[in-house]
C-alpha atoms as a PDB file:
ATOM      1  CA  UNK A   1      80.170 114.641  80.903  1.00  0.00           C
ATOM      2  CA  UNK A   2      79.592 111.789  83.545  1.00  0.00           C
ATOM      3  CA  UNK A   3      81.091 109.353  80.238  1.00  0.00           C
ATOM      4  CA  UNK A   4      84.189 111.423  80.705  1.00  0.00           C
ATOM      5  CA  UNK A   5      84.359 111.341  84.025  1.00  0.00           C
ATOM      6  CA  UNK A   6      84.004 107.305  84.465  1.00  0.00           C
ATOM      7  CA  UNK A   7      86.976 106.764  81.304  1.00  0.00           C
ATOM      8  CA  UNK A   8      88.876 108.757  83.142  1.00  0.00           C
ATOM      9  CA  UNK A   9      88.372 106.599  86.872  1.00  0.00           C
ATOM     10  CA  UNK A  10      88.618 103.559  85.097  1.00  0.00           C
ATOM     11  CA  UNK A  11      91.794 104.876  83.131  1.00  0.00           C
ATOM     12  CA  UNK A  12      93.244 106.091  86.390  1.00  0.00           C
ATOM     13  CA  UNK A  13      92.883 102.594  88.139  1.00  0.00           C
ATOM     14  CA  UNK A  14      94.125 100.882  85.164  1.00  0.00           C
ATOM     15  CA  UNK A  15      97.555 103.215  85.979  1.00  0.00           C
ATOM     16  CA  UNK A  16      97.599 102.662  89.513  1.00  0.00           C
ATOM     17  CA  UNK A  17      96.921  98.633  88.929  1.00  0.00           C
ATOM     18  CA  UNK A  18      99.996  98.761  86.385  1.00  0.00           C
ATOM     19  CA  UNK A  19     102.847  99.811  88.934  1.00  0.00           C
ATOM     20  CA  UNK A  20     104.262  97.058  90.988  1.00  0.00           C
ATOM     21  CA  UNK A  21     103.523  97.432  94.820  1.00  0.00           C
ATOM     22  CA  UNK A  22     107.351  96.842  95.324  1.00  0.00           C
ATOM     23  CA  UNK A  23     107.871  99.950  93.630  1.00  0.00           C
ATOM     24  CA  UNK A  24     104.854 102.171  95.491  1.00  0.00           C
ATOM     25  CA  UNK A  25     105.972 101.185  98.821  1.00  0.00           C
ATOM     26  CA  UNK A  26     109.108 100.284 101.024  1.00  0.00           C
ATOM     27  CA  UNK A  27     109.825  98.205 104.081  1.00  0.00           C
ATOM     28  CA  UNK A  28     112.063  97.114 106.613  1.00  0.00           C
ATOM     29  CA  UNK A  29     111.552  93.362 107.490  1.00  0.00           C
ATOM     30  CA  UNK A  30     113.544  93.600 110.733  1.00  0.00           C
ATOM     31  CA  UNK A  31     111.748  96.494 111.621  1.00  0.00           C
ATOM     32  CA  UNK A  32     108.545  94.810 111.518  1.00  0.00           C
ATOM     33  CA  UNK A  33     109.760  91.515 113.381  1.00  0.00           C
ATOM     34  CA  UNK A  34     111.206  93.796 116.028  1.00  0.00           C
ATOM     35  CA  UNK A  35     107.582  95.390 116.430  1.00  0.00           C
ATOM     36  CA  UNK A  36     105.355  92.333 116.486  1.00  0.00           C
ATOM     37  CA  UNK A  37     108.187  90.495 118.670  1.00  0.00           C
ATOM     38  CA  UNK A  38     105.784  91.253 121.946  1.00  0.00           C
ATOM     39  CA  UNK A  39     103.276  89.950 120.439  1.00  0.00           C
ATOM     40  CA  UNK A  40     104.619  86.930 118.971  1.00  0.00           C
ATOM     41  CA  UNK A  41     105.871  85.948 122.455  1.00  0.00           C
ATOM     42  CA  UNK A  42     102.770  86.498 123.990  1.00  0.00           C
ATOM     43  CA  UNK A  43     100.945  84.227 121.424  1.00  0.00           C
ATOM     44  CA  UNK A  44     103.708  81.432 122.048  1.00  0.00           C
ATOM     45  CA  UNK A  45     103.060  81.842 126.065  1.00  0.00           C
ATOM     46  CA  UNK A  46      99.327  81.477 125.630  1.00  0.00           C
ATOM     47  CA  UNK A  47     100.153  78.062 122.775  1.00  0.00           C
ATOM     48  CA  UNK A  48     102.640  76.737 124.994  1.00  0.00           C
ATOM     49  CA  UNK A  49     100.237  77.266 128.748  1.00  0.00           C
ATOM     50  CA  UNK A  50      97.322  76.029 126.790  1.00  0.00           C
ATOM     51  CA  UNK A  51      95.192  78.882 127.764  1.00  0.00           C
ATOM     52  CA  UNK A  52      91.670  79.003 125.208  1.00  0.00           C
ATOM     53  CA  UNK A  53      91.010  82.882 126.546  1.00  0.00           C
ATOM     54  CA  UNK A  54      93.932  85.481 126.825  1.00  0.00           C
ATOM     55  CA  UNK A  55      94.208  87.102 130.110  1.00  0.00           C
ATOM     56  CA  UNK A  56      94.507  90.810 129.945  1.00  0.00           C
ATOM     57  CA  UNK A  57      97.828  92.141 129.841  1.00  0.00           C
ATOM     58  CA  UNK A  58      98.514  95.897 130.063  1.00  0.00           C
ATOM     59  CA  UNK A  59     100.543  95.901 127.106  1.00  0.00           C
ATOM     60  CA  UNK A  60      97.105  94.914 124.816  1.00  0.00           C
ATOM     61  CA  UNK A  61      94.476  96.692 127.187  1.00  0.00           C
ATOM     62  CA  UNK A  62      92.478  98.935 125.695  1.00  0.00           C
ATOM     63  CA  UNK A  63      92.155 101.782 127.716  1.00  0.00           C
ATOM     64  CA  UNK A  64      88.680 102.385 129.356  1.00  0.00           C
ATOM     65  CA  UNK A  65      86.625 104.329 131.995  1.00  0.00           C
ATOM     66  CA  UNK A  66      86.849 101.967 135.026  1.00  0.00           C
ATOM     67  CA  UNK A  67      83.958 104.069 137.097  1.00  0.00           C
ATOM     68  CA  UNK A  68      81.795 103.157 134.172  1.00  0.00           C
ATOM     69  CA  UNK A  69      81.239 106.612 133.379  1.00  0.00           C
ATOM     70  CA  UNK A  70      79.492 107.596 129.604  1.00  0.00           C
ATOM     71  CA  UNK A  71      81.595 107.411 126.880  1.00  0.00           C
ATOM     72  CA  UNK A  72      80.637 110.494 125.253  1.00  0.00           C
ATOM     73  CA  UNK A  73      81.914 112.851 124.025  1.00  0.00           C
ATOM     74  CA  UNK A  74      84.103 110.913 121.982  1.00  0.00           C
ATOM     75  CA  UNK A  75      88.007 112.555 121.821  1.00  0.00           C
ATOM     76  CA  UNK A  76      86.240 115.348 123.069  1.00  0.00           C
ATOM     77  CA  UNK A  77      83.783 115.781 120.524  1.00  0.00           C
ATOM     78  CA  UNK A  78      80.194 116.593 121.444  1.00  0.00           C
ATOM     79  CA  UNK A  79      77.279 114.128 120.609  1.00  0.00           C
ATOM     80  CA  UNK A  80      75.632 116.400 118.681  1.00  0.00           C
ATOM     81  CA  UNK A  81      78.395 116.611 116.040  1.00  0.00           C
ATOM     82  CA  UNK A  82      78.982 113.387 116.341  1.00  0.00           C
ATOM     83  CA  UNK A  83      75.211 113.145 114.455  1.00  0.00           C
ATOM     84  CA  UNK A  84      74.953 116.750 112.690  1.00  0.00           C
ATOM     85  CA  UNK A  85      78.179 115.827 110.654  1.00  0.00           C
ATOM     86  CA  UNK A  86      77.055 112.339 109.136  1.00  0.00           C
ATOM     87  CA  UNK A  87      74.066 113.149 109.071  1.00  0.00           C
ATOM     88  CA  UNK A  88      74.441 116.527 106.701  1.00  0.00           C
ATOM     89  CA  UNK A  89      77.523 114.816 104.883  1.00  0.00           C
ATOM     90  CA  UNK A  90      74.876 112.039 103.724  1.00  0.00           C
ATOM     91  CA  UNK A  91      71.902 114.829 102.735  1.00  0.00           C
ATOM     92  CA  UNK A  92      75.085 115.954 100.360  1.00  0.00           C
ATOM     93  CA  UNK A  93      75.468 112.516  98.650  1.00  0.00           C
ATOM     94  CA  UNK A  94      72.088 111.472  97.684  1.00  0.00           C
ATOM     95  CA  UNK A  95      68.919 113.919  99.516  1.00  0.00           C
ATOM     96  CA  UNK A  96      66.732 112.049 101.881  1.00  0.00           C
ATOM     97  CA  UNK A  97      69.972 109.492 102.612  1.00  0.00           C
ATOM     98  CA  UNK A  98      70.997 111.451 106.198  1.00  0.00           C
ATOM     99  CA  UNK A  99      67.626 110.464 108.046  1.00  0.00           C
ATOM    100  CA  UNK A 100      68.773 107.085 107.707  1.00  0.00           C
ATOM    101  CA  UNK A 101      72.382 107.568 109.034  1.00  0.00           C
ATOM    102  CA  UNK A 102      71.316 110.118 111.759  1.00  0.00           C
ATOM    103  CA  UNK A 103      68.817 107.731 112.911  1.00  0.00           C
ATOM    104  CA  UNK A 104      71.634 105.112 112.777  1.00  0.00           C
ATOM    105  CA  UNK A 105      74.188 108.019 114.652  1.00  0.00           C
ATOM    106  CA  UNK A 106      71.427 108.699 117.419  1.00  0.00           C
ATOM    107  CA  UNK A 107      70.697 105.048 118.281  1.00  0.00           C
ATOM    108  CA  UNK A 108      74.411 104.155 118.770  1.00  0.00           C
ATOM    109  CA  UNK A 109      74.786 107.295 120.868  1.00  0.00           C
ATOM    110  CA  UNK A 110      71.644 106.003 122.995  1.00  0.00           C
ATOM    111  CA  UNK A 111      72.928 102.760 123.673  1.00  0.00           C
ATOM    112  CA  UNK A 112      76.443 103.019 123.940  1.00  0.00           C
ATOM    113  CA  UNK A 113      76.418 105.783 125.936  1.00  0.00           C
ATOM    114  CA  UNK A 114      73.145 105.419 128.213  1.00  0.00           C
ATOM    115  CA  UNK A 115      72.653 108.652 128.559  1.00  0.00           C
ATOM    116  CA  UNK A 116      69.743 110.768 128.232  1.00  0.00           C
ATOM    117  CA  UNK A 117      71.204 114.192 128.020  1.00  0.00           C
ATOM    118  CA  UNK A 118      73.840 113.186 125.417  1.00  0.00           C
ATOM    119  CA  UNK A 119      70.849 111.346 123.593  1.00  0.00           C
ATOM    120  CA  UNK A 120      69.181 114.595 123.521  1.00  0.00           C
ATOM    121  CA  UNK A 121      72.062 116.408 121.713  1.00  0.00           C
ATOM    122  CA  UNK A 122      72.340 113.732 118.926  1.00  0.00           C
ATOM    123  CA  UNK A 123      68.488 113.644 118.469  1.00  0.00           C
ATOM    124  CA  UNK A 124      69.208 117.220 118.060  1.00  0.00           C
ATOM    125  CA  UNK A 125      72.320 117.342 115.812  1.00  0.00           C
ATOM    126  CA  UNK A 126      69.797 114.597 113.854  1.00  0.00           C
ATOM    127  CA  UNK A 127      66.999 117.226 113.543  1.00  0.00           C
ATOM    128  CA  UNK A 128      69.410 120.201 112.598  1.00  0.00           C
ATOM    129  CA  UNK A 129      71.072 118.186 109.762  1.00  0.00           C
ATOM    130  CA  UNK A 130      67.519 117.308 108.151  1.00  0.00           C
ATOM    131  CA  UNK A 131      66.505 121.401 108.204  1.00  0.00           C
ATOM    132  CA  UNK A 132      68.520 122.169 104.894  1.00  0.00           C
ATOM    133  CA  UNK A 133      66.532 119.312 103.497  1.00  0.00           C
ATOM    134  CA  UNK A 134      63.326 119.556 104.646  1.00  0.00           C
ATOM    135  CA  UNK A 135      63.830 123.777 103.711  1.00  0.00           C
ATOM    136  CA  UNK A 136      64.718 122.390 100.112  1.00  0.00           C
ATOM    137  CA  UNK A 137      61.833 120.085  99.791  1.00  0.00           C
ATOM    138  CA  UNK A 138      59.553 123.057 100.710  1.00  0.00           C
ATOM    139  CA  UNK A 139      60.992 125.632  98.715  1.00  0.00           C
ATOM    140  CA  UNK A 140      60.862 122.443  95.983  1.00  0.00           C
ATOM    141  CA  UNK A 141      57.070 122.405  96.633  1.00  0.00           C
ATOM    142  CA  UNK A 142      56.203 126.424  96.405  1.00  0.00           C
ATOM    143  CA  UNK A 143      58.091 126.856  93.573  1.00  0.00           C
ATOM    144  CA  UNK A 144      55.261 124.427  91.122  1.00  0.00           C
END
């Protein structure tokens, strides 16, 4: 069955490789010079004042907290999602695999966001994901 399954990917990309890009997608030139046209003159003011760093200008700023407040929860999603999600979606893939990316979920949470509460709730979300594997590994064990 996997045999099957890997003819058939490789057929499929040998389909998709076949068509012409031209003919998958469409464009407007002018549309696309009239959208980088801000940028383009701000990269000719910065060549032509011969500035080596770009000064921030509101129409490239990213966004931010200027009180320096945490960063979490991301678009409003709670850090212990943020961990629980990856974290199970990884245990799915290959067993064992979601320590390594809920470890990798909670440290980013702990230093990006500098926060010990919100490091709580992804340590947490870490621990909850591993419970369907660690219940599988024992019910694994009692079975033999």
């Amino acid at each position: 069955m996997r045999y099957i399954a890997i003819v058939l990917c490789l057929l499929c990309s040998f389909a998709v490789q076949a068509q012409t890009t031209s003919a998958l997608f469409s464009f407007d030139q002018k549309a696309i010079d009239e959208a980088f046209l801000p940028l383009n003159q701000f990269e000719k003011s910065l060549t032509e004042s011969g500035a080596t760093d770009a000064p921030l200008s509101s129409l490239f700023e990213i966004r931010g907290d200027s009180l320096g407040n945490d960063p979490f929860p991301i678009l409003g999603v709670p850090s212990f999602w943020l961990v629980f999600v990856p974290t199970c979606a990884s245990n799915c893939v290959i067993p064992c695999t979601g320590t390594c990316a809920g470890a990798t979920s909670v440290l980013l949470i702990h230093q990006l966001g500098k926060n010990d509460e919100e490091s709580k709730k992804a340590l947490a979300g870490c621990i909850a994901g591993q419970l369907p594997i660690v219940m599988w590994v024992v019910l694994l064990i009692l079975s033999y």
